[in-house]
C-alpha atoms as a PDB file:
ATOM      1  CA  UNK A   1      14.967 -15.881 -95.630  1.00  0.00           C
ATOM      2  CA  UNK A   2      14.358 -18.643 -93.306  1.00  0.00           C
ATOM      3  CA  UNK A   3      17.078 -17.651 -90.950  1.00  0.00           C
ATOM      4  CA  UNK A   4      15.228 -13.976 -90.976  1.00  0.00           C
ATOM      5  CA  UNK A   5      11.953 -14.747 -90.513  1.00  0.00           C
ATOM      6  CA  UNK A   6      13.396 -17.571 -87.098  1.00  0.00           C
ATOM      7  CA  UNK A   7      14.628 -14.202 -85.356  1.00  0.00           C
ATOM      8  CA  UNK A   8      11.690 -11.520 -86.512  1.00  0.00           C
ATOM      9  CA  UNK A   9       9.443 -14.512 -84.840  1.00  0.00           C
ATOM     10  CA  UNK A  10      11.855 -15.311 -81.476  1.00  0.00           C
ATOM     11  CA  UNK A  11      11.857 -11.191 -81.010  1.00  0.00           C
ATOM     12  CA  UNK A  12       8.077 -11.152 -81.187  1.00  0.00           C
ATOM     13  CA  UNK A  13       7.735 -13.738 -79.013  1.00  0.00           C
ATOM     14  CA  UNK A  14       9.646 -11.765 -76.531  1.00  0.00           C
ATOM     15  CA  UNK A  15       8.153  -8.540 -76.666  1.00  0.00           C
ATOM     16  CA  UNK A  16       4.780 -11.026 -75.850  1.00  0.00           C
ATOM     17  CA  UNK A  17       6.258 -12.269 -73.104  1.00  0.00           C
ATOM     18  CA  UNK A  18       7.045  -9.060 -71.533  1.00  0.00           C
ATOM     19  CA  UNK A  19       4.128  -7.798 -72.407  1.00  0.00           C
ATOM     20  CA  UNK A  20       2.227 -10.413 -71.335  1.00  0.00           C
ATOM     21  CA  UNK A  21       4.488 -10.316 -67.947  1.00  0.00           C
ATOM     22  CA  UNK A  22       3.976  -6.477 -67.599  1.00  0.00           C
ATOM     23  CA  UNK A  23       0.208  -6.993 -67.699  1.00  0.00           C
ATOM     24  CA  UNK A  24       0.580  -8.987 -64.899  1.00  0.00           C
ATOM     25  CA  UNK A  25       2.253  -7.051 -62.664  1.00  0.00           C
ATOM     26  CA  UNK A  26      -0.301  -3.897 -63.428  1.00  0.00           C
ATOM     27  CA  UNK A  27      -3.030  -6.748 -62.838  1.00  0.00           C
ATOM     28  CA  UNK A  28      -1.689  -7.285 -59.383  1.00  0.00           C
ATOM     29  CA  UNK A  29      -0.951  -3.467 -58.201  1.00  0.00           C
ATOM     30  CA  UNK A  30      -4.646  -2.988 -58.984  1.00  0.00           C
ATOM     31  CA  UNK A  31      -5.521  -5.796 -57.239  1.00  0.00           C
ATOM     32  CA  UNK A  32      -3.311  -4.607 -54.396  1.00  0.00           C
ATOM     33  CA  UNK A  33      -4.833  -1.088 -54.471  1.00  0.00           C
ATOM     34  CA  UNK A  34      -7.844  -1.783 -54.329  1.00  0.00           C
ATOM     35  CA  UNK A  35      -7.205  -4.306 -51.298  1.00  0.00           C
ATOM     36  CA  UNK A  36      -5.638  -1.096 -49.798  1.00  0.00           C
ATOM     37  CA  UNK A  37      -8.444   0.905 -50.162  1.00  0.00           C
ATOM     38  CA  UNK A  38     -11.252  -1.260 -48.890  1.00  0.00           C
ATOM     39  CA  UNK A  39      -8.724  -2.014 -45.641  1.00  0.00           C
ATOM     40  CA  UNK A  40      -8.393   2.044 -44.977  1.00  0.00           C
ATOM     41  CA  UNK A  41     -10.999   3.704 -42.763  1.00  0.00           C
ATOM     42  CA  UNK A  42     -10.754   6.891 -41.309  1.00  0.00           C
ATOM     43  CA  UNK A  43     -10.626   5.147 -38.184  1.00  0.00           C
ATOM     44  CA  UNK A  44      -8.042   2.543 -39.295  1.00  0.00           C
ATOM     45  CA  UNK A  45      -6.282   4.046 -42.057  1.00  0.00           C
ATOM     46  CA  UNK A  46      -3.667   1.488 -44.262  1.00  0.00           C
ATOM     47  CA  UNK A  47       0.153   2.757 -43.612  1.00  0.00           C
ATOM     48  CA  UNK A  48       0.728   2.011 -46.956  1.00  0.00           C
ATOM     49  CA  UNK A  49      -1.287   4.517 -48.554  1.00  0.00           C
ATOM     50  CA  UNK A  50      -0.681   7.238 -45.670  1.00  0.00           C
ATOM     51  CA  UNK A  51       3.081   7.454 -45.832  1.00  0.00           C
ATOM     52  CA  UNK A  52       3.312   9.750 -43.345  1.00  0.00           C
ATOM     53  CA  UNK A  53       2.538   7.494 -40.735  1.00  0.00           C
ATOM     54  CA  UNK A  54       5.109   5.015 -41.601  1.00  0.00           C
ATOM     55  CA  UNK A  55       8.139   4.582 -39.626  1.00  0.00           C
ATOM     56  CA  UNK A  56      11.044   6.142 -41.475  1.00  0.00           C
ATOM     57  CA  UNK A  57      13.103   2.843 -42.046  1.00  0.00           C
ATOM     58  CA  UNK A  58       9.891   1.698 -44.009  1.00  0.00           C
ATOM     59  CA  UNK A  59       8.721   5.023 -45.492  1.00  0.00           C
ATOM     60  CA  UNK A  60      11.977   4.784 -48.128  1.00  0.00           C
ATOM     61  CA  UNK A  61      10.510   0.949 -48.939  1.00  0.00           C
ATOM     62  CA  UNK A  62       7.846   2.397 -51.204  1.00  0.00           C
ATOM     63  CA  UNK A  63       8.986   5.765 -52.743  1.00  0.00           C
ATOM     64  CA  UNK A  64       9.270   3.638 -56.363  1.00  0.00           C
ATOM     65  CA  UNK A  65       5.790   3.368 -56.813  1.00  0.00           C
ATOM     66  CA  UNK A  66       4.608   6.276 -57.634  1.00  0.00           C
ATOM     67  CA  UNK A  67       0.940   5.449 -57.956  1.00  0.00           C
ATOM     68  CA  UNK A  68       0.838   5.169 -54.362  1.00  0.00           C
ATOM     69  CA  UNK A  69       1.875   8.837 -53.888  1.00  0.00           C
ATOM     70  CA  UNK A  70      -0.749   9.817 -55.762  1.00  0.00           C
ATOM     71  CA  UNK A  71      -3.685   7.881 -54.363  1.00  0.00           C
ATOM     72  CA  UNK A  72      -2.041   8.909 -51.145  1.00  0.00           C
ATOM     73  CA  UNK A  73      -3.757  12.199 -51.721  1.00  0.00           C
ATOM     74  CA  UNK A  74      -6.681  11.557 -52.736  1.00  0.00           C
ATOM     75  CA  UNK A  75      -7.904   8.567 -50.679  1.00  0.00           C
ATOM     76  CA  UNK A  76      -7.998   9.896 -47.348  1.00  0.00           C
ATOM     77  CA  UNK A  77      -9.636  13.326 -48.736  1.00  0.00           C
ATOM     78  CA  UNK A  78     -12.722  11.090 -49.892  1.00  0.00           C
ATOM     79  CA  UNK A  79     -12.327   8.816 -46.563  1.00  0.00           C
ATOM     80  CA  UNK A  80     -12.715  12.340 -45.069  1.00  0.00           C
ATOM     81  CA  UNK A  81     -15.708  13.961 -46.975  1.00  0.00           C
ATOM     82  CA  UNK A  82     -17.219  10.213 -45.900  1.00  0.00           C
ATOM     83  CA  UNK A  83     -17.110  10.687 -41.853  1.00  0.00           C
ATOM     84  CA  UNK A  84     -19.115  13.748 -41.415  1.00  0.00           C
ATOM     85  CA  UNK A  85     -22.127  12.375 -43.422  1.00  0.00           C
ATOM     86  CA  UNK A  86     -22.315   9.102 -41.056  1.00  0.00           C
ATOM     87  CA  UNK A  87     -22.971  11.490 -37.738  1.00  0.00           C
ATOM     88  CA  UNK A  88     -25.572  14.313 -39.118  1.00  0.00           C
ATOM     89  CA  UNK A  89     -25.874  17.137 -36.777  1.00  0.00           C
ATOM     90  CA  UNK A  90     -29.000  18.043 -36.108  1.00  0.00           C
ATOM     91  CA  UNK A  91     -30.230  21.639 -35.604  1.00  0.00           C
ATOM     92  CA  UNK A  92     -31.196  23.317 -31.401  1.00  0.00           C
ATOM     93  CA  UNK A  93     -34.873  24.028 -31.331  1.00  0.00           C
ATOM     94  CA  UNK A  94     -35.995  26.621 -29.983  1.00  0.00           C
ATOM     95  CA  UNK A  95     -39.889  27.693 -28.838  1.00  0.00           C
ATOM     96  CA  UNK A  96     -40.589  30.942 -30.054  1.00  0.00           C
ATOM     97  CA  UNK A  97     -43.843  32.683 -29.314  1.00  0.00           C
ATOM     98  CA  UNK A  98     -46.107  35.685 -30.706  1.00  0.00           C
ATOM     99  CA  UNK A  99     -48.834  37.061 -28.651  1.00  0.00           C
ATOM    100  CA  UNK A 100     -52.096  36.838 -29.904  1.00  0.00           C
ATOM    101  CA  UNK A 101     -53.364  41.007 -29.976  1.00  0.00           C
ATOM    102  CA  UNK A 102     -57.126  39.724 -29.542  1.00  0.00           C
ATOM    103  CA  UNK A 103     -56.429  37.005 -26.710  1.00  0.00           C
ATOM    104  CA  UNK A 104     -54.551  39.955 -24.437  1.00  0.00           C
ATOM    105  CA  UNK A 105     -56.652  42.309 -25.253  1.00  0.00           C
ATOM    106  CA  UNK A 106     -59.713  40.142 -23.516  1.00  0.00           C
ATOM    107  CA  UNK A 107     -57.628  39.350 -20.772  1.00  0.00           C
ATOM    108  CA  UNK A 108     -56.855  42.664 -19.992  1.00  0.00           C
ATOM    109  CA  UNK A 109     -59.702  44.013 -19.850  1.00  0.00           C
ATOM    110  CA  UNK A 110     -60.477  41.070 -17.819  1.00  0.00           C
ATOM    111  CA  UNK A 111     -57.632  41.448 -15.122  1.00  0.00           C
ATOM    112  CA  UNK A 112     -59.204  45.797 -15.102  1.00  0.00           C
ATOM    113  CA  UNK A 113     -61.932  43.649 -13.052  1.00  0.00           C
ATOM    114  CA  UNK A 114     -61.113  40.060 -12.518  1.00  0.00           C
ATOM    115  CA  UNK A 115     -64.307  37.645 -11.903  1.00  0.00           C
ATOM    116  CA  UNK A 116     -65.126  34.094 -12.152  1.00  0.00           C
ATOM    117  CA  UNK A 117     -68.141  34.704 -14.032  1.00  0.00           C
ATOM    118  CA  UNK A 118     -68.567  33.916 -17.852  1.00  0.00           C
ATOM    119  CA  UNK A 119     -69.650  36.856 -19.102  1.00  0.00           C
ATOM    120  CA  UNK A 120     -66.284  38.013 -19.878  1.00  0.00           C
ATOM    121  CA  UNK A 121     -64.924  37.683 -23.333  1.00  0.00           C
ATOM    122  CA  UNK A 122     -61.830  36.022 -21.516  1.00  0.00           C
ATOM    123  CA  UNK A 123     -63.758  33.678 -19.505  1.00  0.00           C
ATOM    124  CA  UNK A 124     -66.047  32.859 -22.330  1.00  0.00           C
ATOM    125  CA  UNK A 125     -63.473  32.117 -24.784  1.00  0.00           C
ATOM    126  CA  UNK A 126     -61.639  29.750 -22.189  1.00  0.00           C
ATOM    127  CA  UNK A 127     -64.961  27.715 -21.745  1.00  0.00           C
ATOM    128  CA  UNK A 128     -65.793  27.164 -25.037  1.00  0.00           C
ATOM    129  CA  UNK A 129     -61.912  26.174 -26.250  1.00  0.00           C
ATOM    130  CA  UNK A 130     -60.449  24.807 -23.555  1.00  0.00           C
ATOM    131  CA  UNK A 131     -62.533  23.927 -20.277  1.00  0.00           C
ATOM    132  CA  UNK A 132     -65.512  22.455 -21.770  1.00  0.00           C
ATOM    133  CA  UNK A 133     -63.930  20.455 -23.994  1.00  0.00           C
ATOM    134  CA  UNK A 134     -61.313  19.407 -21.602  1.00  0.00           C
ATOM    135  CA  UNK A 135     -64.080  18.307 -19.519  1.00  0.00           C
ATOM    136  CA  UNK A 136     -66.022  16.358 -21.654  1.00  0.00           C
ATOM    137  CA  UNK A 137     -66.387  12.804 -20.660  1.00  0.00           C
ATOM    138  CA  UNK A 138     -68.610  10.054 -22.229  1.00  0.00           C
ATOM    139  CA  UNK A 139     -70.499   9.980 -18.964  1.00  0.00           C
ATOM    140  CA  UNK A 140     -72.057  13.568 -19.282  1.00  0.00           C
ATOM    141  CA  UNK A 141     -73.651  13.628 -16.732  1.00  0.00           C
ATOM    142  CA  UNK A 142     -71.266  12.917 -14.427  1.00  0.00           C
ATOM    143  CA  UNK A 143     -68.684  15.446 -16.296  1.00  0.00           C
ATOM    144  CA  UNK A 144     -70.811  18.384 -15.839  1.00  0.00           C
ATOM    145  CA  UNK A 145     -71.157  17.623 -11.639  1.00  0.00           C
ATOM    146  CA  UNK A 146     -67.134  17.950 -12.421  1.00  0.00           C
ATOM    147  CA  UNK A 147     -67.219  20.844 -13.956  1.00  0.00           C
ATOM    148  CA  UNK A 148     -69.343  22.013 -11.199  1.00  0.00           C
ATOM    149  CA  UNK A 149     -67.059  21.351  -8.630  1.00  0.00           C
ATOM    150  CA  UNK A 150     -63.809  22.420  -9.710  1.00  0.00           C
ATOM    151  CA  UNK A 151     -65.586  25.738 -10.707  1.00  0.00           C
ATOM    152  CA  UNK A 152     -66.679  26.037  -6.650  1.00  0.00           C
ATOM    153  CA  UNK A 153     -63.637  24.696  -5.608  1.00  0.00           C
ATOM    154  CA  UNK A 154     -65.001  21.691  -3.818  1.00  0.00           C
ATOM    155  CA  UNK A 155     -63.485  18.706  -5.940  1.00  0.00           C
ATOM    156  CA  UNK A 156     -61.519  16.549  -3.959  1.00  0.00           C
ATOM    157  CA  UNK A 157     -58.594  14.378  -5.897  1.00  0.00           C
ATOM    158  CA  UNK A 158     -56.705  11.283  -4.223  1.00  0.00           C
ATOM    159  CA  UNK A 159     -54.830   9.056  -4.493  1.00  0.00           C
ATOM    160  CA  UNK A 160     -55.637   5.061  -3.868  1.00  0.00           C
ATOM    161  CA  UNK A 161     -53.485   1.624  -3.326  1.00  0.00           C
ATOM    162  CA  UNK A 162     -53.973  -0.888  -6.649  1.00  0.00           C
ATOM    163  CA  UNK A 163     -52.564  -3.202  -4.684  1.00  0.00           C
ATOM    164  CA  UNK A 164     -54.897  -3.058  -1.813  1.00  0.00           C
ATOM    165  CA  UNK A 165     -58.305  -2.755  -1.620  1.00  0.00           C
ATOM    166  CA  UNK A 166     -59.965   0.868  -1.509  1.00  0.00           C
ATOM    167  CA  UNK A 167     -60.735   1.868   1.550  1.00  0.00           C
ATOM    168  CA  UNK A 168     -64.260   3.314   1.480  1.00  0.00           C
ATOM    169  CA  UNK A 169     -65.004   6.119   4.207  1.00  0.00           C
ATOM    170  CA  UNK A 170     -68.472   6.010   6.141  1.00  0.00           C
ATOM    171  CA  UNK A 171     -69.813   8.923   4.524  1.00  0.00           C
ATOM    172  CA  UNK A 172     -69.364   7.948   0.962  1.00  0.00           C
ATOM    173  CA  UNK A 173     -69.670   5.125  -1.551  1.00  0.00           C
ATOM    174  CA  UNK A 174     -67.360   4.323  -4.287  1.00  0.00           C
ATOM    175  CA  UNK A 175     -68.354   4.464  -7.990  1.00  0.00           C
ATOM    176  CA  UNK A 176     -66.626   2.214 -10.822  1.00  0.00           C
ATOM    177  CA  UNK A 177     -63.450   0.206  -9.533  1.00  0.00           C
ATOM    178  CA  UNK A 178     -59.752   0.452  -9.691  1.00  0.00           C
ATOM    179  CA  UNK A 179     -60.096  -1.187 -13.131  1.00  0.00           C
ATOM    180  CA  UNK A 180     -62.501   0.756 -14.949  1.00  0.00           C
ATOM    181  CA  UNK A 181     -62.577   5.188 -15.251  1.00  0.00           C
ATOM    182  CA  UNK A 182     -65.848   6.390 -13.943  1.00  0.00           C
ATOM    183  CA  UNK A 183     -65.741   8.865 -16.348  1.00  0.00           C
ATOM    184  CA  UNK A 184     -64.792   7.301 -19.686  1.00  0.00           C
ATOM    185  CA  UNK A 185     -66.086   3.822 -19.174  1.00  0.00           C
ATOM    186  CA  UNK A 186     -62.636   2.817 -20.391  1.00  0.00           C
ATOM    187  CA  UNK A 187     -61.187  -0.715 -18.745  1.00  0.00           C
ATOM    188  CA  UNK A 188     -58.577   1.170 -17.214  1.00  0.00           C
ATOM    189  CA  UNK A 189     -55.731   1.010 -13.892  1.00  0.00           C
ATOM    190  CA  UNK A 190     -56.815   3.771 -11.614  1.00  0.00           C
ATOM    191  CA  UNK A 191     -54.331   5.178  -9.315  1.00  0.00           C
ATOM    192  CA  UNK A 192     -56.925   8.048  -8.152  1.00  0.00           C
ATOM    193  CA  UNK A 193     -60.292   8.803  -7.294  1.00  0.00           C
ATOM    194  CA  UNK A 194     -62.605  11.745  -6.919  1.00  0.00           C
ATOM    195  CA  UNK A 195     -65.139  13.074  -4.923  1.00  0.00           C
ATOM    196  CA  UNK A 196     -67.724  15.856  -5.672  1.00  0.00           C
ATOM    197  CA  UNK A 197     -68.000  17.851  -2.406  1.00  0.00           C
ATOM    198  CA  UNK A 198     -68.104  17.237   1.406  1.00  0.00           C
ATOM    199  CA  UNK A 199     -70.700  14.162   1.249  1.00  0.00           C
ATOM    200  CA  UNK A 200     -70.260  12.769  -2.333  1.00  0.00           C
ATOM    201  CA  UNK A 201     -69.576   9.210  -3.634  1.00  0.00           C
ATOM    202  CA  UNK A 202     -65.999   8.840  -4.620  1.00  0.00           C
ATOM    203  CA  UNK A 203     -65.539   7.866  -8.807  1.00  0.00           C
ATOM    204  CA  UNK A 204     -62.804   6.355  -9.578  1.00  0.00           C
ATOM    205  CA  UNK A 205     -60.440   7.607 -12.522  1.00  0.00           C
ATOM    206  CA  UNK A 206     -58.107   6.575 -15.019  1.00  0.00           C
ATOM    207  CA  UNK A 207     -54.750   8.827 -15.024  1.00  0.00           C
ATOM    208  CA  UNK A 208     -56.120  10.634 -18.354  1.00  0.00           C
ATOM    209  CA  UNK A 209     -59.151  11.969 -16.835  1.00  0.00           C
ATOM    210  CA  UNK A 210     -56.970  12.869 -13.699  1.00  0.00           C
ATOM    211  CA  UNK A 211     -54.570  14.856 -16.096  1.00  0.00           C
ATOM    212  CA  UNK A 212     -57.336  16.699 -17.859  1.00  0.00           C
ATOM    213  CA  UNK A 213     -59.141  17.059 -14.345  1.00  0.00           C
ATOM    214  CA  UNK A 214     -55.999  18.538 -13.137  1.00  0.00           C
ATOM    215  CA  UNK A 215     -55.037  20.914 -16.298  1.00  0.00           C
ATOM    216  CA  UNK A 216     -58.428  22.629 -15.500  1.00  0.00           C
ATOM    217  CA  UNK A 217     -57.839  22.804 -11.989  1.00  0.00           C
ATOM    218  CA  UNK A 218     -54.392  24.539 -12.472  1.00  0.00           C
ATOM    219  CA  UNK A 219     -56.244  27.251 -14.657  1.00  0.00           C
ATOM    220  CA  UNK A 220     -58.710  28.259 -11.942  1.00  0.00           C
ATOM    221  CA  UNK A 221     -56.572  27.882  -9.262  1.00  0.00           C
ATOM    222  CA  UNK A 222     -54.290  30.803 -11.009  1.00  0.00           C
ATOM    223  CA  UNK A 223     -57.008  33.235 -11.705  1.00  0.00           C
ATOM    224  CA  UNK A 224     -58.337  33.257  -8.376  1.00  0.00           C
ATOM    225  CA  UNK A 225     -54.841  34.086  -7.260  1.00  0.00           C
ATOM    226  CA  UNK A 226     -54.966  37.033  -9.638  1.00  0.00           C
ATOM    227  CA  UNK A 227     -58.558  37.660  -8.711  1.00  0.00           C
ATOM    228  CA  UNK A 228     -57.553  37.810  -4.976  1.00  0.00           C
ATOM    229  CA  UNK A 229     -54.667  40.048  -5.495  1.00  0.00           C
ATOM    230  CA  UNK A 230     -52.225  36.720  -4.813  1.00  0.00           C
ATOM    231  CA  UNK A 231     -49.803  37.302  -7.718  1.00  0.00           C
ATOM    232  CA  UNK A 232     -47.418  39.796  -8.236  1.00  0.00           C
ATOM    233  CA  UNK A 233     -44.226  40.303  -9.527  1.00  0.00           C
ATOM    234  CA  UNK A 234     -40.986  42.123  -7.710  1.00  0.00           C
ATOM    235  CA  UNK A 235     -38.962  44.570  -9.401  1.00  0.00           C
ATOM    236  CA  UNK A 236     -36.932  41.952 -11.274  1.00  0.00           C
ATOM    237  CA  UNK A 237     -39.665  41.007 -13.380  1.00  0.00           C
ATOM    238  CA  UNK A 238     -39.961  37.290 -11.226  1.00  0.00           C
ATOM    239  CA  UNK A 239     -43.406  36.153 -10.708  1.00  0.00           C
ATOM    240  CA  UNK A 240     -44.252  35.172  -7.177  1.00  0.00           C
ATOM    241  CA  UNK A 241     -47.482  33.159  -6.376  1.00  0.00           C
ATOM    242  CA  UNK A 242     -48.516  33.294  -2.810  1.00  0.00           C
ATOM    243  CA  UNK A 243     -50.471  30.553  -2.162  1.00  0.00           C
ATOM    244  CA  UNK A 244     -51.289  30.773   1.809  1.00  0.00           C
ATOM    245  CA  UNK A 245     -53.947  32.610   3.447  1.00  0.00           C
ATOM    246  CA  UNK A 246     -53.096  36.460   4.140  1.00  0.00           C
ATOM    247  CA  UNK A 247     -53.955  37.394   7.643  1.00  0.00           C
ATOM    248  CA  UNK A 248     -57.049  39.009   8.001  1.00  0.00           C
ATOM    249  CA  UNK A 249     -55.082  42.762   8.568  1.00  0.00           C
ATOM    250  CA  UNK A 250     -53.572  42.600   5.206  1.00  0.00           C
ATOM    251  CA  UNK A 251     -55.865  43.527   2.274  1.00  0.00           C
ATOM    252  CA  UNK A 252     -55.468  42.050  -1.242  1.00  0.00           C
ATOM    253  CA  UNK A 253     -55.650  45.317  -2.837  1.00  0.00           C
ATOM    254  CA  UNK A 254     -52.548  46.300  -0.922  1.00  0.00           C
ATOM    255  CA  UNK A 255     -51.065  43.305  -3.441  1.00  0.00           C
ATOM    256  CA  UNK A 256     -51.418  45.489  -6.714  1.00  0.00           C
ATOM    257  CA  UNK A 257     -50.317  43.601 -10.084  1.00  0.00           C
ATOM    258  CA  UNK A 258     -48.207  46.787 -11.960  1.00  0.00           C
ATOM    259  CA  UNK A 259     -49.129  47.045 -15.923  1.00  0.00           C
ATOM    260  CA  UNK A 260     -45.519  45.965 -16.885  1.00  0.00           C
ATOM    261  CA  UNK A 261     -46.123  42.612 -15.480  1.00  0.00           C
ATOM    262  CA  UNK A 262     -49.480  41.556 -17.482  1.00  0.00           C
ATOM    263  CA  UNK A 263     -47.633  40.128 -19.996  1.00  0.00           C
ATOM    264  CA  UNK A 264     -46.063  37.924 -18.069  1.00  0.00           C
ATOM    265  CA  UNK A 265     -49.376  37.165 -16.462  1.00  0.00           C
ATOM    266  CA  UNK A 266     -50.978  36.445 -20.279  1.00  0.00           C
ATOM    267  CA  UNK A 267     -48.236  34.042 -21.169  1.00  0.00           C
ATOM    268  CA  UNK A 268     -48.399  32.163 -17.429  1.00  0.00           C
ATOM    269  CA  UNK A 269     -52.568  32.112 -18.506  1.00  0.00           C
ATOM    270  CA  UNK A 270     -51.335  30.755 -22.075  1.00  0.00           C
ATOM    271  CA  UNK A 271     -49.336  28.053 -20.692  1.00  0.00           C
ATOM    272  CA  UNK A 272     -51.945  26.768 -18.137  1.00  0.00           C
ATOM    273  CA  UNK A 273     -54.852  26.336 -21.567  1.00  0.00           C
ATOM    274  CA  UNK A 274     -51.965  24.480 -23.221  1.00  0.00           C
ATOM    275  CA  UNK A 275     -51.994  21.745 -20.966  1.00  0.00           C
ATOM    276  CA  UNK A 276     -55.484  21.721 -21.067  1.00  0.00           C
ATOM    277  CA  UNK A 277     -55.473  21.267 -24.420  1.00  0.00           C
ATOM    278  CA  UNK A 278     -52.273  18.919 -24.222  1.00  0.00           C
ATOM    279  CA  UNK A 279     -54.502  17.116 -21.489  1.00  0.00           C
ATOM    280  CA  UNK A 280     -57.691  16.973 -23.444  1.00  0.00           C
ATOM    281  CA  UNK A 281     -55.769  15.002 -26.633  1.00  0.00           C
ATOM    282  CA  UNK A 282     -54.340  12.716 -24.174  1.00  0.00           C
ATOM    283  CA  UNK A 283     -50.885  13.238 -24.109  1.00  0.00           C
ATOM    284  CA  UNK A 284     -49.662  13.224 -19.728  1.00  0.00           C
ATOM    285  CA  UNK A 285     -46.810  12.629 -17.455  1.00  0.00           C
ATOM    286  CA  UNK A 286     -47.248   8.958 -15.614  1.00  0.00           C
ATOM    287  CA  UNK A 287     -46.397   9.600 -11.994  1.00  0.00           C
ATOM    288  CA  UNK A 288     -43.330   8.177 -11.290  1.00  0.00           C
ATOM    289  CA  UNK A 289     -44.465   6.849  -7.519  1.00  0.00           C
END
């Protein structure tokens, strides 16, 4: 009895010991896989769980563990699904536009007899959403005398040296400083100044008021082209602006604007009270000079 229970206990012992020893070995080929697996990267990957870019003296080396074939497979698929979301691809953008049936309307019936004056429905609407606003200045005074002149074309824009002093002509004085916008009040750097007619004082302006001084004078500048019979377009559909003085021989109504090109004329009118607006929230381009 003695002698039977000495070998049931010596075989037990046994099967612990290989138990115990094949515990050990599945303990370290998970330790090793997952050592494997944070070590592989897409851009990096671990030969040993890619076989395929083993050498073949050293691909034979591992074709007893089987586990390794099959995480072989599914590894790199999930290192793969992994790449794409680190780069996300964004989307093009692109401007689309619809046209406004009661904005061309005005305008053409505007461009049937184009005038400066406000009593158009075109004009009207521009001056009450785009150039007034665009125009107004805490010095309001001073704004409207700018309104004035751009609308008679007699506002004069130019540039000055920070560095230097101003140089003041004999027939004007200088308003504000380089430091501070005549027409804001704003401590500001001002690379330009203005002056209202032949004989006015010159005001010096920040490069906000210049951009919103300069959106407005864009928008008049093109309608008196079109009033003048200055724009047309050629049989390609390409808008041409002529911008120098016709000799006195050639009449403007020999520079008729065809019906098929107003559209292009509307959008060209939209763009120029988007920078006004643009202008007027104070978003411009800093000259690069």
């Amino acid at each position: 009895m003695v002698r039977e229970a000495n070998v049931k206990r010596a075989a037990s012992e046994k099967r612990l010991k290989e138990a115990q020893g094949k515990i050990d070995v599945l303990q370290a080929e998970v330790t090793a896989l997952k050592t494997l697996v944070l070590t592989s990267t897409p851009s990096s990957p671990n030969r040993q769980l890619h076989p395929q870019l083993q050498s073949p003296s050293t691909r034979g080396a591992y074709k007893h563990h089987s586990r390794n074939k099959s995480m072989s497979g599914t590894i790199p698929s999930l290192a793969g699904r992994a790449e794409p979301s680190s780069v996300s691809i964004q989307p093009v953008s692109k401007e689309e536009r619809e046209m406004d049936s009661v904005l061309y309307a005005e305008f053409l019936l505007w461009k049937e007899n184009p005038s400066l004056e406000r009593s158009s429905a075109f004009l009207s609407r521009v001056y009450s959403e785009d150039v007034g606003p665009c125009l107004s200045f805490t010095r309001s005074e001073l704004s409207q005398r700018v309104q004035s002149a751009v609308e008679s074309n007699s506002l004069t824009i130019e540039p000055v040296a920070v560095s230097a002093p101003p140089v003041v002509k004999a027939s004007a004085t200088e308003c504000g400083g380089p430091k501070k916008c005549a027409l804001s009040g704003m401590s500001r750097l001002c690379r330009h100044r203005i002056k209202l007619g032949d004989k006015g004082s010159y005001h010096f302006i920040s490069p906000s008021s210049r951009a919103r001084i300069a959106a407005v004078c864009n928008f008049f500048t093109y309608i008196r082209y079109i009033q003048q019979g200055l724009v047309r377009h050629d049989g390609k559909g390409t808008q041409r602006t002529f911008v120098h003085v016709w000799p006195a021989f050639v009449s403007p109504s020999a520079l008729l604007v065809s019906s098929r090109s107003a559209e292009q004329m509307f959008w060209e009118v939209m763009r120029l009270r988007r920078e006004m607006t643009t202008a007027r929230l104070g978003f411009y381009v800093a000259d690069q000079g």
